[in-house]
PDB file of N, CA and C in Angstrom:
ATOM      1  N   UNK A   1    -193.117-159.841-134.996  1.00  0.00           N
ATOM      2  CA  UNK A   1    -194.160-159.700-133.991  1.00  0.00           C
ATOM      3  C   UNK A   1    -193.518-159.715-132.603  1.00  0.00           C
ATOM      4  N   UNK A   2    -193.857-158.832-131.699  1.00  0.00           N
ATOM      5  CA  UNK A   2    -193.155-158.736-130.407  1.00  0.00           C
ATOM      6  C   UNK A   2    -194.813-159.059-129.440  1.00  0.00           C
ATOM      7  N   UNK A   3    -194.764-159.606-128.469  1.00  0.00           N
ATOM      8  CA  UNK A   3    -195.436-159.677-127.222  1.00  0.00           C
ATOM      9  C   UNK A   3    -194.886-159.441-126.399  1.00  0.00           C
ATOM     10  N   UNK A   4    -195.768-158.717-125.350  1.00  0.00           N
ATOM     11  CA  UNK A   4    -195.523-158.433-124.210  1.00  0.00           C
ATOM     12  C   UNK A   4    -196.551-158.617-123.477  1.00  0.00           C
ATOM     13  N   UNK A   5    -195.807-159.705-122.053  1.00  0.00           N
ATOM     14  CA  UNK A   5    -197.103-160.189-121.213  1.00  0.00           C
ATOM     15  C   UNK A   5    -197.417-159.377-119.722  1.00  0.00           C
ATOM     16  N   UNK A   6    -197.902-159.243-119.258  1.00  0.00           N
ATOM     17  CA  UNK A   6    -198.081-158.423-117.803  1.00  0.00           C
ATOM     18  C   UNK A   6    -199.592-158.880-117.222  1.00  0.00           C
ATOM     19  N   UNK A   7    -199.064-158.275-116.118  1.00  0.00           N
ATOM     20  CA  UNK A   7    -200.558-159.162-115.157  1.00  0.00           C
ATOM     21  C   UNK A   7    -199.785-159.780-114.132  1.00  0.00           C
ATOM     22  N   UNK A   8    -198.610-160.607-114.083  1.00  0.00           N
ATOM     23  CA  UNK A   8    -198.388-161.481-112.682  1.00  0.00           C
ATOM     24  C   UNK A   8    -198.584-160.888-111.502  1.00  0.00           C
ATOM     25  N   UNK A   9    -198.130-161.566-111.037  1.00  0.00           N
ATOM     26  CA  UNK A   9    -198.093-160.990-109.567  1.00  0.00           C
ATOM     27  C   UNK A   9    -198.208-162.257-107.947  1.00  0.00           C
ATOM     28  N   UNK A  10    -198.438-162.041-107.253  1.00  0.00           N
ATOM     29  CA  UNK A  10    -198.879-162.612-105.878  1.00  0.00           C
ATOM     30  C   UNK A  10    -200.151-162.640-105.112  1.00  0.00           C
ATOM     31  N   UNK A  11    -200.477-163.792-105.344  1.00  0.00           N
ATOM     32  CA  UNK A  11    -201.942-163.749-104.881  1.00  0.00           C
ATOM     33  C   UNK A  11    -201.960-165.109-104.057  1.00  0.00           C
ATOM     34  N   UNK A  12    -203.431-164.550-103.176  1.00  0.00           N
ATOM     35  CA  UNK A  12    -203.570-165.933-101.987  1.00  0.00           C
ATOM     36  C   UNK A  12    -204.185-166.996-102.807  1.00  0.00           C
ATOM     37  N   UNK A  13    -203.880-168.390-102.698  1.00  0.00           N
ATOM     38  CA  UNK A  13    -204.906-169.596-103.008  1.00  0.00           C
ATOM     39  C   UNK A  13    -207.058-169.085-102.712  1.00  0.00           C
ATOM     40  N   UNK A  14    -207.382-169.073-103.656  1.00  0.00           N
ATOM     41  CA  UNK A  14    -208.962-168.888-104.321  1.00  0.00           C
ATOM     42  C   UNK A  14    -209.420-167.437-104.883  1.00  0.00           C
ATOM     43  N   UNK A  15    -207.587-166.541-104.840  1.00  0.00           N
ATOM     44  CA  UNK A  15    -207.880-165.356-105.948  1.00  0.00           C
ATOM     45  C   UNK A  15    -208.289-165.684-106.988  1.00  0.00           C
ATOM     46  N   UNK A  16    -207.842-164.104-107.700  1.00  0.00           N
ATOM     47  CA  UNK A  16    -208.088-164.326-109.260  1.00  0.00           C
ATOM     48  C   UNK A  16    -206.756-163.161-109.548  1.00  0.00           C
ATOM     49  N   UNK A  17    -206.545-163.102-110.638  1.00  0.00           N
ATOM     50  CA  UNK A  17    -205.465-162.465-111.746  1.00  0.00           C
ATOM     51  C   UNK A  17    -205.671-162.168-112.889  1.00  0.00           C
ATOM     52  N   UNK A  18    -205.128-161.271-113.622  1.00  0.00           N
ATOM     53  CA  UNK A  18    -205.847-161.284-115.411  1.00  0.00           C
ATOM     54  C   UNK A  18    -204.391-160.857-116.002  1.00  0.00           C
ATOM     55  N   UNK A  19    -204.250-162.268-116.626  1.00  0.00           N
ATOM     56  CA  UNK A  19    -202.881-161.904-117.475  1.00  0.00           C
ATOM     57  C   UNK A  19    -203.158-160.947-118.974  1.00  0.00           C
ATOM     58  N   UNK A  20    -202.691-160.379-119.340  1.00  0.00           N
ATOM     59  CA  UNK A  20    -202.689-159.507-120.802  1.00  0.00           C
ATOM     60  C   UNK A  20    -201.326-159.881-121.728  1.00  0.00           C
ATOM     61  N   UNK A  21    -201.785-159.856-122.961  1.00  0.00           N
ATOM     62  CA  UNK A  21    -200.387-159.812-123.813  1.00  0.00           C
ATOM     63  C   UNK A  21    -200.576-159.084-125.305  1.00  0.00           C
ATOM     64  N   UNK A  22    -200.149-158.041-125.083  1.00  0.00           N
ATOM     65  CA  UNK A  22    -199.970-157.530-126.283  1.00  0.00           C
ATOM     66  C   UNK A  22    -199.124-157.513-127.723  1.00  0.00           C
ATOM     67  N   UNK A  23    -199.814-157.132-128.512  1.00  0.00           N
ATOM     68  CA  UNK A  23    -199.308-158.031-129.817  1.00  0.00           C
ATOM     69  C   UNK A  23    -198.717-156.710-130.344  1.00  0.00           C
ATOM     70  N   UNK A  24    -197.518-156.607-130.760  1.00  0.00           N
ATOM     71  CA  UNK A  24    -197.143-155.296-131.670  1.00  0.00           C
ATOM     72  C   UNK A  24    -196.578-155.987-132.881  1.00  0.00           C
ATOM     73  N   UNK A  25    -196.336-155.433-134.309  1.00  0.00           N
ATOM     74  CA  UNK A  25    -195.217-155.461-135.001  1.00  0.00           C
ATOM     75  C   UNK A  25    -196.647-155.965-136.482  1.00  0.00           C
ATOM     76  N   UNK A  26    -196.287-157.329-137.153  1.00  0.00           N
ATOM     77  CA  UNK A  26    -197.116-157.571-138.025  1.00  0.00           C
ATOM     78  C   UNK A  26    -197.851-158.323-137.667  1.00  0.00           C
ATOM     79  N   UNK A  27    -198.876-158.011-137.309  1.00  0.00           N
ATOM     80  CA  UNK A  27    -200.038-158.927-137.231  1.00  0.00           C
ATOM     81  C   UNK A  27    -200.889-159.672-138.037  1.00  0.00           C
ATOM     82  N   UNK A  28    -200.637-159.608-139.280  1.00  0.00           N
ATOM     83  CA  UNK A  28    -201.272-159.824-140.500  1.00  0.00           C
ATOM     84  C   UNK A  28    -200.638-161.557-140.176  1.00  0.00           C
ATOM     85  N   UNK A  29    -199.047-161.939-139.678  1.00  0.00           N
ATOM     86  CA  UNK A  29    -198.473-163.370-139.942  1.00  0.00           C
ATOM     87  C   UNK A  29    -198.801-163.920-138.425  1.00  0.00           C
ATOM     88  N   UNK A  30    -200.280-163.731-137.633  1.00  0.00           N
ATOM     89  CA  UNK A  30    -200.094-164.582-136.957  1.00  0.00           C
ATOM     90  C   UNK A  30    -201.728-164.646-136.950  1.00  0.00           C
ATOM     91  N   UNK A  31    -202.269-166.003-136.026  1.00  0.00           N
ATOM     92  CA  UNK A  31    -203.506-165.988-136.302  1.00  0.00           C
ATOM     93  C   UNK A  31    -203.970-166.449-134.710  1.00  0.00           C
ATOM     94  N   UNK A  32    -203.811-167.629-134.160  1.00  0.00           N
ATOM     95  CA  UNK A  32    -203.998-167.879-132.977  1.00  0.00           C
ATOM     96  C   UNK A  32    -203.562-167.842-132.045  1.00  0.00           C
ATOM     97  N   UNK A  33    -203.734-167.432-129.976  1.00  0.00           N
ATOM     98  CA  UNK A  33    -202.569-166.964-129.516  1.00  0.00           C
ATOM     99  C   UNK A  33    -203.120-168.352-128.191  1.00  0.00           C
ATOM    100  N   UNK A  34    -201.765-168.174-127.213  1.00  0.00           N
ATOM    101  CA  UNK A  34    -202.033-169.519-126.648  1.00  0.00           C
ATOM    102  C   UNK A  34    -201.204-168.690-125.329  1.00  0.00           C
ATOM    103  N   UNK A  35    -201.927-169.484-124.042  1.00  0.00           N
ATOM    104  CA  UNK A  35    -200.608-169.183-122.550  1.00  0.00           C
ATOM    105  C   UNK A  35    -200.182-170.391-122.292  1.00  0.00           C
ATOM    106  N   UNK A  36    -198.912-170.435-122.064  1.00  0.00           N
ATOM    107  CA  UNK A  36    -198.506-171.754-121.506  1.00  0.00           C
ATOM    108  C   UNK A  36    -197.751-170.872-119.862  1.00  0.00           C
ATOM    109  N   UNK A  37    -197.398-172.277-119.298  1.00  0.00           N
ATOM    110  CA  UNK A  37    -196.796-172.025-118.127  1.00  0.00           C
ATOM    111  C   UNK A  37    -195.573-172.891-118.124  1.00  0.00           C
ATOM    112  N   UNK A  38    -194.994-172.208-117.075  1.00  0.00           N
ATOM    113  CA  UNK A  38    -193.783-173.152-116.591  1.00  0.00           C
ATOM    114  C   UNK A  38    -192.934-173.070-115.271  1.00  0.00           C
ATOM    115  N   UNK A  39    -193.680-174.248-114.657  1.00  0.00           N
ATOM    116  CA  UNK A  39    -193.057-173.955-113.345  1.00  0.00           C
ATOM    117  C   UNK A  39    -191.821-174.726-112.878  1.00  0.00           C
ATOM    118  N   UNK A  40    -191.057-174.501-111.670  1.00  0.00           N
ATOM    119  CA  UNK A  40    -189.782-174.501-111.571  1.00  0.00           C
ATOM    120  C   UNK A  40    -189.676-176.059-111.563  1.00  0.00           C
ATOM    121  N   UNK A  41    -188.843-176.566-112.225  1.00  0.00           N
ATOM    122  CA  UNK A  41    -188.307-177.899-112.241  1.00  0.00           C
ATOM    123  C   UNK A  41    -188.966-178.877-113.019  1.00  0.00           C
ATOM    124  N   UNK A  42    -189.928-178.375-113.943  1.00  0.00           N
ATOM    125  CA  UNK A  42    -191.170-179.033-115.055  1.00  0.00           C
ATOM    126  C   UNK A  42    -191.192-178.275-116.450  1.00  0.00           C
ATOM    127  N   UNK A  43    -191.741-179.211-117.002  1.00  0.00           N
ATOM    128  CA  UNK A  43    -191.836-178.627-118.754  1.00  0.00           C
ATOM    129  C   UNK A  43    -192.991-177.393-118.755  1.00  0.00           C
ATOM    130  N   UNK A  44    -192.434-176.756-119.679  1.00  0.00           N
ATOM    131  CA  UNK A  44    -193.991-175.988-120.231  1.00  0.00           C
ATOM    132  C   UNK A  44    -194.563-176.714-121.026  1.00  0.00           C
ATOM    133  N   UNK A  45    -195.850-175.825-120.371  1.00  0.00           N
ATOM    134  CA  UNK A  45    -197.285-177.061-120.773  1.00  0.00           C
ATOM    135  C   UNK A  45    -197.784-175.573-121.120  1.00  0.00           C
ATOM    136  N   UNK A  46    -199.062-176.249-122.067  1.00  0.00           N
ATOM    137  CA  UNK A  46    -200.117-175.387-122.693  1.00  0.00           C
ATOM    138  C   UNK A  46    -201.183-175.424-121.659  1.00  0.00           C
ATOM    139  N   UNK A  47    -201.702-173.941-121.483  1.00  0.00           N
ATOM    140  CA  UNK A  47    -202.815-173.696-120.383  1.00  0.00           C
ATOM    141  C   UNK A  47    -203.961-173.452-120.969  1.00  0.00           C
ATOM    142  N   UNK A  48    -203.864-172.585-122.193  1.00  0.00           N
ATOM    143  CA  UNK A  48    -205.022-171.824-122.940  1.00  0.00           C
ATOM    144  C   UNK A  48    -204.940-171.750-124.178  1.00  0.00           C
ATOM    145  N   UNK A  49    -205.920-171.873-125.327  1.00  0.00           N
ATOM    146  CA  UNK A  49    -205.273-170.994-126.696  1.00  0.00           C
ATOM    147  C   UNK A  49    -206.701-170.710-127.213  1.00  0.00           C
ATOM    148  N   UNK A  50    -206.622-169.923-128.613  1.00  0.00           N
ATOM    149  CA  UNK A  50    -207.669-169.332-128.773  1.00  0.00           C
ATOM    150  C   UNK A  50    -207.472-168.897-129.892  1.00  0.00           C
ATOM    151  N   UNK A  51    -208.209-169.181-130.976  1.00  0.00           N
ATOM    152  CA  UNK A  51    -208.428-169.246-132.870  1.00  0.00           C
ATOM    153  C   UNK A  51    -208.471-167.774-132.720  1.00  0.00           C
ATOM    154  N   UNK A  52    -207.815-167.262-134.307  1.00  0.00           N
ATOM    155  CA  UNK A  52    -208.764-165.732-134.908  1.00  0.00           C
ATOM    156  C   UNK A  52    -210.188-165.718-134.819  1.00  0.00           C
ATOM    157  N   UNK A  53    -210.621-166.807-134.518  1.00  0.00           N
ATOM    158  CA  UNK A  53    -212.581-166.662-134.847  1.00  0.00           C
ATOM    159  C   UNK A  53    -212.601-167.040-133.526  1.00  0.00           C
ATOM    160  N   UNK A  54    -211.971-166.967-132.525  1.00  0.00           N
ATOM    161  CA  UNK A  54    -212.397-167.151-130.877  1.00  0.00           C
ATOM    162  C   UNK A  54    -213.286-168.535-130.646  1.00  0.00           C
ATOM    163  N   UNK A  55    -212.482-169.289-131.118  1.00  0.00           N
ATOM    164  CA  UNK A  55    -212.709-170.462-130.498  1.00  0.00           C
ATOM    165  C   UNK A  55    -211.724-170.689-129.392  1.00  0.00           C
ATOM    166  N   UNK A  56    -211.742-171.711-128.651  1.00  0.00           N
ATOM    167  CA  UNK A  56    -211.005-171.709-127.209  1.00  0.00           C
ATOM    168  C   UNK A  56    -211.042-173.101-126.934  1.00  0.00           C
ATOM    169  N   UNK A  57    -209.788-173.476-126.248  1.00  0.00           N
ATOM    170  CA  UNK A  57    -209.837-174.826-125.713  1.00  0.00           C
ATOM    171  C   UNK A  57    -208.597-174.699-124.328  1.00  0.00           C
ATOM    172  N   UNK A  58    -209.070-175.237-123.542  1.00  0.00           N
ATOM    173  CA  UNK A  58    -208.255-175.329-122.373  1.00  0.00           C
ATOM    174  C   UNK A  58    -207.498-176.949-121.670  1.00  0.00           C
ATOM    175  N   UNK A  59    -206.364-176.704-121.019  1.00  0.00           N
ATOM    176  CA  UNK A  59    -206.022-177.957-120.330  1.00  0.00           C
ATOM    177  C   UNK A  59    -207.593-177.917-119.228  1.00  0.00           C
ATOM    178  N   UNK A  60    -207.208-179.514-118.936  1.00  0.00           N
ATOM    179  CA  UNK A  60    -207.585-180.168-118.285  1.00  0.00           C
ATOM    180  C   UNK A  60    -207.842-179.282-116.701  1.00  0.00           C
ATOM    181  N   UNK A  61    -206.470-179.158-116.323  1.00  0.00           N
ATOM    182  CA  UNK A  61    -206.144-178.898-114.934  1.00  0.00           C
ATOM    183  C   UNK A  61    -206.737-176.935-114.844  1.00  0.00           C
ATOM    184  N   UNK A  62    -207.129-176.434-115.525  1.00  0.00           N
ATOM    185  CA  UNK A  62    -207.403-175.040-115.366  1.00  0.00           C
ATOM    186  C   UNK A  62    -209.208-174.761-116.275  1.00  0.00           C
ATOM    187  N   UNK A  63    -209.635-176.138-116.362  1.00  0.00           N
ATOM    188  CA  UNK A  63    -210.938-175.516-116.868  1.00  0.00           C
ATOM    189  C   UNK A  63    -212.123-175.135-116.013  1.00  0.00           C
ATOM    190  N   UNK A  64    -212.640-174.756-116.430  1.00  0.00           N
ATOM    191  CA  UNK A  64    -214.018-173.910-115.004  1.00  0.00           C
ATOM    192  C   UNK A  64    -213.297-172.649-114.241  1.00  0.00           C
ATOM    193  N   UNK A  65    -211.679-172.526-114.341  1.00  0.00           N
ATOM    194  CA  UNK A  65    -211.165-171.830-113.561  1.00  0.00           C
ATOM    195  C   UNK A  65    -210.758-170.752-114.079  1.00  0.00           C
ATOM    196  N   UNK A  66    -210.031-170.923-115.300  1.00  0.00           N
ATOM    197  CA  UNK A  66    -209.450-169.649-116.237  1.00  0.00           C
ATOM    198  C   UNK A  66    -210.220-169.385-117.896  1.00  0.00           C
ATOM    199  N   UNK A  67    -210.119-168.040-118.152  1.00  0.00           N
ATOM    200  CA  UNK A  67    -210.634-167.747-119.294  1.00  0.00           C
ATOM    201  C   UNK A  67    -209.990-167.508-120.353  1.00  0.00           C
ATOM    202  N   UNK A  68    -209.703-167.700-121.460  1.00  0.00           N
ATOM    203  CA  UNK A  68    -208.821-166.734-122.621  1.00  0.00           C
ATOM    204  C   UNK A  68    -209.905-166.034-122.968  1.00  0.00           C
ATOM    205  N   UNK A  69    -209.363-164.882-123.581  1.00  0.00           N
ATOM    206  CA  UNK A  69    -210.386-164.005-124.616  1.00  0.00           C
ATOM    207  C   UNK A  69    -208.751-163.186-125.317  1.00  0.00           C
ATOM    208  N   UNK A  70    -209.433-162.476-125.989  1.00  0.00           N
ATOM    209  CA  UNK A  70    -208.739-161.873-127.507  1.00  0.00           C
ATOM    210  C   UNK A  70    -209.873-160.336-127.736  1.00  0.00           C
ATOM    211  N   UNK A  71    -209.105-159.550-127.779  1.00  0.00           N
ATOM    212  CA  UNK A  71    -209.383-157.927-128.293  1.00  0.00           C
ATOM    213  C   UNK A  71    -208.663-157.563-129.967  1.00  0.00           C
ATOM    214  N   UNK A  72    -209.125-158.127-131.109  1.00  0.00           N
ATOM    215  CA  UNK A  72    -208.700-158.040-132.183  1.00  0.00           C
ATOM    216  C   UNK A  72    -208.347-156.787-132.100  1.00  0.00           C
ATOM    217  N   UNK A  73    -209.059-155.806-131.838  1.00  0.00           N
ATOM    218  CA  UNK A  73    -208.715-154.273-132.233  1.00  0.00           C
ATOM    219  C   UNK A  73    -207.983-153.561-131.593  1.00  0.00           C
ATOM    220  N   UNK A  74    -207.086-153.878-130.184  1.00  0.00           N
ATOM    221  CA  UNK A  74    -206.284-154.242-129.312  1.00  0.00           C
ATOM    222  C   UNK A  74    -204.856-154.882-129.823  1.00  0.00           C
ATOM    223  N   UNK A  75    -205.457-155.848-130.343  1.00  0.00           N
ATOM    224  CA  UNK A  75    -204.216-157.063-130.273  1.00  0.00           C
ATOM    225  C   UNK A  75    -203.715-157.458-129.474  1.00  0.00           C
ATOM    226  N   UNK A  76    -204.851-157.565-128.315  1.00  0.00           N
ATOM    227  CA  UNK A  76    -204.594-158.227-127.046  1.00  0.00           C
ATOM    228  C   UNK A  76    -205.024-159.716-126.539  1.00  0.00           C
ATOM    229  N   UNK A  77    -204.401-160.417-126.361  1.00  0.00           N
ATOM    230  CA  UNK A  77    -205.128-161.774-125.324  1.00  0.00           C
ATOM    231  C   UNK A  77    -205.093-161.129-124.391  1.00  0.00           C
ATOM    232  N   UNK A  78    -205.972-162.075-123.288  1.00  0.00           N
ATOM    233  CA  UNK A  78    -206.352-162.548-122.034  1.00  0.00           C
ATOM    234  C   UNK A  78    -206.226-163.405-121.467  1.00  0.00           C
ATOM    235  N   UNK A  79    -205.861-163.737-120.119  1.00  0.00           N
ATOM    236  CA  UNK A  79    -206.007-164.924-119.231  1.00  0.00           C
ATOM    237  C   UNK A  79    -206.565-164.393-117.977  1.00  0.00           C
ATOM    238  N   UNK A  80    -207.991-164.730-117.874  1.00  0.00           N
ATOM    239  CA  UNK A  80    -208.284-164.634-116.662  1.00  0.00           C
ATOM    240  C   UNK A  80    -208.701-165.954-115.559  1.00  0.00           C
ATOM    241  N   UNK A  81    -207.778-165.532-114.677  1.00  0.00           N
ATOM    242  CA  UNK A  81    -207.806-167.130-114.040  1.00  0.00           C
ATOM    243  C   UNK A  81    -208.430-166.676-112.520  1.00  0.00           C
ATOM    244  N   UNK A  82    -209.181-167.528-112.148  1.00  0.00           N
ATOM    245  CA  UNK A  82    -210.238-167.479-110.915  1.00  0.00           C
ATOM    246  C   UNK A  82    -209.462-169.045-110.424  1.00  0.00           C
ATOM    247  N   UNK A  83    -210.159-168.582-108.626  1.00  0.00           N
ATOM    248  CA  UNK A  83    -210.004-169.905-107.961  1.00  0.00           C
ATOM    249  C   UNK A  83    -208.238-170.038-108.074  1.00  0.00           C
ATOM    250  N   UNK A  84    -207.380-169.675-107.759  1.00  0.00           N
ATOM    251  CA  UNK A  84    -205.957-169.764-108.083  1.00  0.00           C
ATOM    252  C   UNK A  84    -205.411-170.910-107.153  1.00  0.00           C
ATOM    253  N   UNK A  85    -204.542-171.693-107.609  1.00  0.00           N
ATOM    254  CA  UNK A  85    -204.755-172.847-106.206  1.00  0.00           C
ATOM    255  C   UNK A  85    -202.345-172.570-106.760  1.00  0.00           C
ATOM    256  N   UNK A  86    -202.349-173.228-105.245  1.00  0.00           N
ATOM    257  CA  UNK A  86    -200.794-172.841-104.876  1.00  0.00           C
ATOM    258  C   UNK A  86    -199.895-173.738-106.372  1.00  0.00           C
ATOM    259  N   UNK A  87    -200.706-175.370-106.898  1.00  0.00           N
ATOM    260  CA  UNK A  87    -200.305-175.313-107.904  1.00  0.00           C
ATOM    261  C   UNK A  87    -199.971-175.081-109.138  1.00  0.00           C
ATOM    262  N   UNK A  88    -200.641-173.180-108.936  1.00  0.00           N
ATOM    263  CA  UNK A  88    -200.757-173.029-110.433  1.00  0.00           C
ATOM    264  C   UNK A  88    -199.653-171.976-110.570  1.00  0.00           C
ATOM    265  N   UNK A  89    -198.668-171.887-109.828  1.00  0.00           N
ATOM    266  CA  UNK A  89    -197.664-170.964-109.172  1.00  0.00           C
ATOM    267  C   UNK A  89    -196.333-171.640-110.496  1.00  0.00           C
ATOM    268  N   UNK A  90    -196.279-170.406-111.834  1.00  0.00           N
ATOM    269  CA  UNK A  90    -195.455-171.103-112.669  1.00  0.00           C
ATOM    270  C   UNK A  90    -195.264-169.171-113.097  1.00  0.00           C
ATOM    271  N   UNK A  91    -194.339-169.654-113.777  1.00  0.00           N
ATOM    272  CA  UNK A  91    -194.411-168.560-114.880  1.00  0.00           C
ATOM    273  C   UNK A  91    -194.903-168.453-116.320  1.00  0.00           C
ATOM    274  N   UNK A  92    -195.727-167.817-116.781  1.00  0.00           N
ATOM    275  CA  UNK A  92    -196.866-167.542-117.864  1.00  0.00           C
ATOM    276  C   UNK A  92    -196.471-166.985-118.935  1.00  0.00           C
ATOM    277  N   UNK A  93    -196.408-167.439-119.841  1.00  0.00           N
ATOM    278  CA  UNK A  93    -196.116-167.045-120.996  1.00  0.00           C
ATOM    279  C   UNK A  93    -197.143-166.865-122.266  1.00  0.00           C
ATOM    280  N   UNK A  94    -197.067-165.914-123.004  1.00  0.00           N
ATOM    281  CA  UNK A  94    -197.853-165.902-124.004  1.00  0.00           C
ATOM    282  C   UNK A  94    -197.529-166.037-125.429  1.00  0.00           C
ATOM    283  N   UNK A  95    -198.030-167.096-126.711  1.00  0.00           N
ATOM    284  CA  UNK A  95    -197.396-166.816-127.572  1.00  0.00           C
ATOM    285  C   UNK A  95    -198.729-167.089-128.673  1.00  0.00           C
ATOM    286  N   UNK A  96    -197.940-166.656-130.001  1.00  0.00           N
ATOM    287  CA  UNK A  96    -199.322-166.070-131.153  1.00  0.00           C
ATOM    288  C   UNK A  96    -198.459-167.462-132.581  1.00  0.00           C
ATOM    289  N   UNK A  97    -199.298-168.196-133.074  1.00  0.00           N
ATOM    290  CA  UNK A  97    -199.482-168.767-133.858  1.00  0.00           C
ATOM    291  C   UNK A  97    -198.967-168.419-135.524  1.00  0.00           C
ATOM    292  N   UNK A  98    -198.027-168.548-135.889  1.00  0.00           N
ATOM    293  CA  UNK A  98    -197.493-168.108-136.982  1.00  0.00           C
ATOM    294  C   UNK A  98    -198.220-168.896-138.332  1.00  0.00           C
ATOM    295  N   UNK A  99    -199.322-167.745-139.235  1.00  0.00           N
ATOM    296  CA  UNK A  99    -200.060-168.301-140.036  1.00  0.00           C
ATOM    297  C   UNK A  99    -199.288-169.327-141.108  1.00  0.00           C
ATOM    298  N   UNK A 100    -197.967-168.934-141.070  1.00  0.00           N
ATOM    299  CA  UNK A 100    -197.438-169.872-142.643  1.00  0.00           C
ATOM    300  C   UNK A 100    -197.006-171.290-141.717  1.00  0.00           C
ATOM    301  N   UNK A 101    -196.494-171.129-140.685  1.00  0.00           N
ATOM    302  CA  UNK A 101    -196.402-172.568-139.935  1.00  0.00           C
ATOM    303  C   UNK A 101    -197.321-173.670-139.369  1.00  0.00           C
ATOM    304  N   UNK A 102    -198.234-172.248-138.349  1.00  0.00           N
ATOM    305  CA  UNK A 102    -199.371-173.539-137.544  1.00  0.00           C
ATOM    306  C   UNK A 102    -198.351-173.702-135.999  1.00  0.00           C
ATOM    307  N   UNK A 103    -197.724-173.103-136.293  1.00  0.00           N
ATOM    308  CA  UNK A 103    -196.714-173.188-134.885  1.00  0.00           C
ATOM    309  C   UNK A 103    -196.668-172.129-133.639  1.00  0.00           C
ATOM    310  N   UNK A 104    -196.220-172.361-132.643  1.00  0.00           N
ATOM    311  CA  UNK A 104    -196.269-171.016-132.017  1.00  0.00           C
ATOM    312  C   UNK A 104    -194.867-170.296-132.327  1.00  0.00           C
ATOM    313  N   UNK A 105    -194.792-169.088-132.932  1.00  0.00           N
ATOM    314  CA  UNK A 105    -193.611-169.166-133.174  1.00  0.00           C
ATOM    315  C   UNK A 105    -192.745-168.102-132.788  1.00  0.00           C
ATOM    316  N   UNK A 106    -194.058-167.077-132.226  1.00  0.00           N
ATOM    317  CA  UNK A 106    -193.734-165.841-131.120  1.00  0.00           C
ATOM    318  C   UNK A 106    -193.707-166.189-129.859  1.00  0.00           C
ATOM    319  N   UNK A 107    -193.035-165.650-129.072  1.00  0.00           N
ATOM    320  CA  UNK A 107    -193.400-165.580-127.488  1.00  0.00           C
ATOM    321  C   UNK A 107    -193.027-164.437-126.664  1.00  0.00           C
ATOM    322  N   UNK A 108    -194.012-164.332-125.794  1.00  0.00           N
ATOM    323  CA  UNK A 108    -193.526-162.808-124.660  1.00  0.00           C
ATOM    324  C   UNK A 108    -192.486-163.292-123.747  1.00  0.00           C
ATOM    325  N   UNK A 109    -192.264-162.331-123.116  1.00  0.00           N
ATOM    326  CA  UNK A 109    -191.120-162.589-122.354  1.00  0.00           C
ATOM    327  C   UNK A 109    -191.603-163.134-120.749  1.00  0.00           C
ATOM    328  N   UNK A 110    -192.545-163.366-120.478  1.00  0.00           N
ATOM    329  CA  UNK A 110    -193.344-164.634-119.404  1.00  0.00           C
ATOM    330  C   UNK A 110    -193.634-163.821-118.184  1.00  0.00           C
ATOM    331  N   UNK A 111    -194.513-164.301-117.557  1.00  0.00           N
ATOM    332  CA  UNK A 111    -194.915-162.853-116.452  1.00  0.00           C
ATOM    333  C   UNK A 111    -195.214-164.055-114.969  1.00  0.00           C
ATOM    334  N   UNK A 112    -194.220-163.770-114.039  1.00  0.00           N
ATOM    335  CA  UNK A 112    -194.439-164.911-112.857  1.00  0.00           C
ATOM    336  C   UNK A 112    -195.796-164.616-112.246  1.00  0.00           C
ATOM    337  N   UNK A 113    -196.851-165.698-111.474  1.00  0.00           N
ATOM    338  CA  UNK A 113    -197.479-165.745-111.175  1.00  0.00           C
ATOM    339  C   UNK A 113    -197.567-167.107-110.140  1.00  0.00           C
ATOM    340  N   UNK A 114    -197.122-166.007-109.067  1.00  0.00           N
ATOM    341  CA  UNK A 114    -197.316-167.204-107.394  1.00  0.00           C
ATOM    342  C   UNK A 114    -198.432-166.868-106.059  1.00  0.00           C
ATOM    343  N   UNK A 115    -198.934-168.565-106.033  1.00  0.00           N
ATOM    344  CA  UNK A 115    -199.871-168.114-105.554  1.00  0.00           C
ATOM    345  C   UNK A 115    -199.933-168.655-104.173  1.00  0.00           C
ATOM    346  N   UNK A 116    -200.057-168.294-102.903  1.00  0.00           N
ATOM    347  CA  UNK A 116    -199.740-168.675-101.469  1.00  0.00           C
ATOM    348  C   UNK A 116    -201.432-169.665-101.378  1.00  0.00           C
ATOM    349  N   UNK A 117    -200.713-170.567-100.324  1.00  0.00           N
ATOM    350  CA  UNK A 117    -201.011-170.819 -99.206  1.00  0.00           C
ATOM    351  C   UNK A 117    -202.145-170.684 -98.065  1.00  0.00           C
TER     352      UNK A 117
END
């Protein structure tokens, strides 16, 4: 399974952005997909994730603000994040849930997202 994430970019503090990540290869071995972030000098943390049956659960620090969604017929996630505040200035990554593990066990190659001031 390969992902590929796109969407970053530069935006002022109380934009918005819509990350995408596309799923190629076998899709049959993965089931749930998740964004984490990681900004400079801190761990990656989990931002978003989201079941085959579109259930959804979010951190703490990004709820009311960002959305996941999922295009099965696509094989696309989503992150759409509103209200962008200068701490959410990390780089974004997307990864898909490997059905025989329960793990994340794909990941895209991470799409920066900084947000001013």
């Amino acid at each position: 399974v390969q992902l590929q994430a796109s969407g970053g970019g530069l935006v002022q503090a109380g934009g918005s952005l819509t990350l995408s990540c596309a799923a190629s290869g076998s899709y049959f071995v993965i089931n749930g997909m998740g964004w984490y972030r990681q900004a400079p000098g801190k761990q990656r943390e989990l931002v978003a994730a989201i079941t085959s049956g579109g259930s959804t659960n979010y951190a703490d620090f990004v709820k009311g603000r960002f959305t996941i969604s999922r295009d099965n017929a696509k094989n696309t996630a989503y992150l759409q994040m509103n209200s962008l505040k200068p701490e959410d200035t990390a780089v974004y990554y997307c990864a898909a849930r490997g059905i025989m593990t329960g793990k994340y066990d794909y990941w895209g190659q991470g799409t920066l997202v900084t947000v001013s001031s």
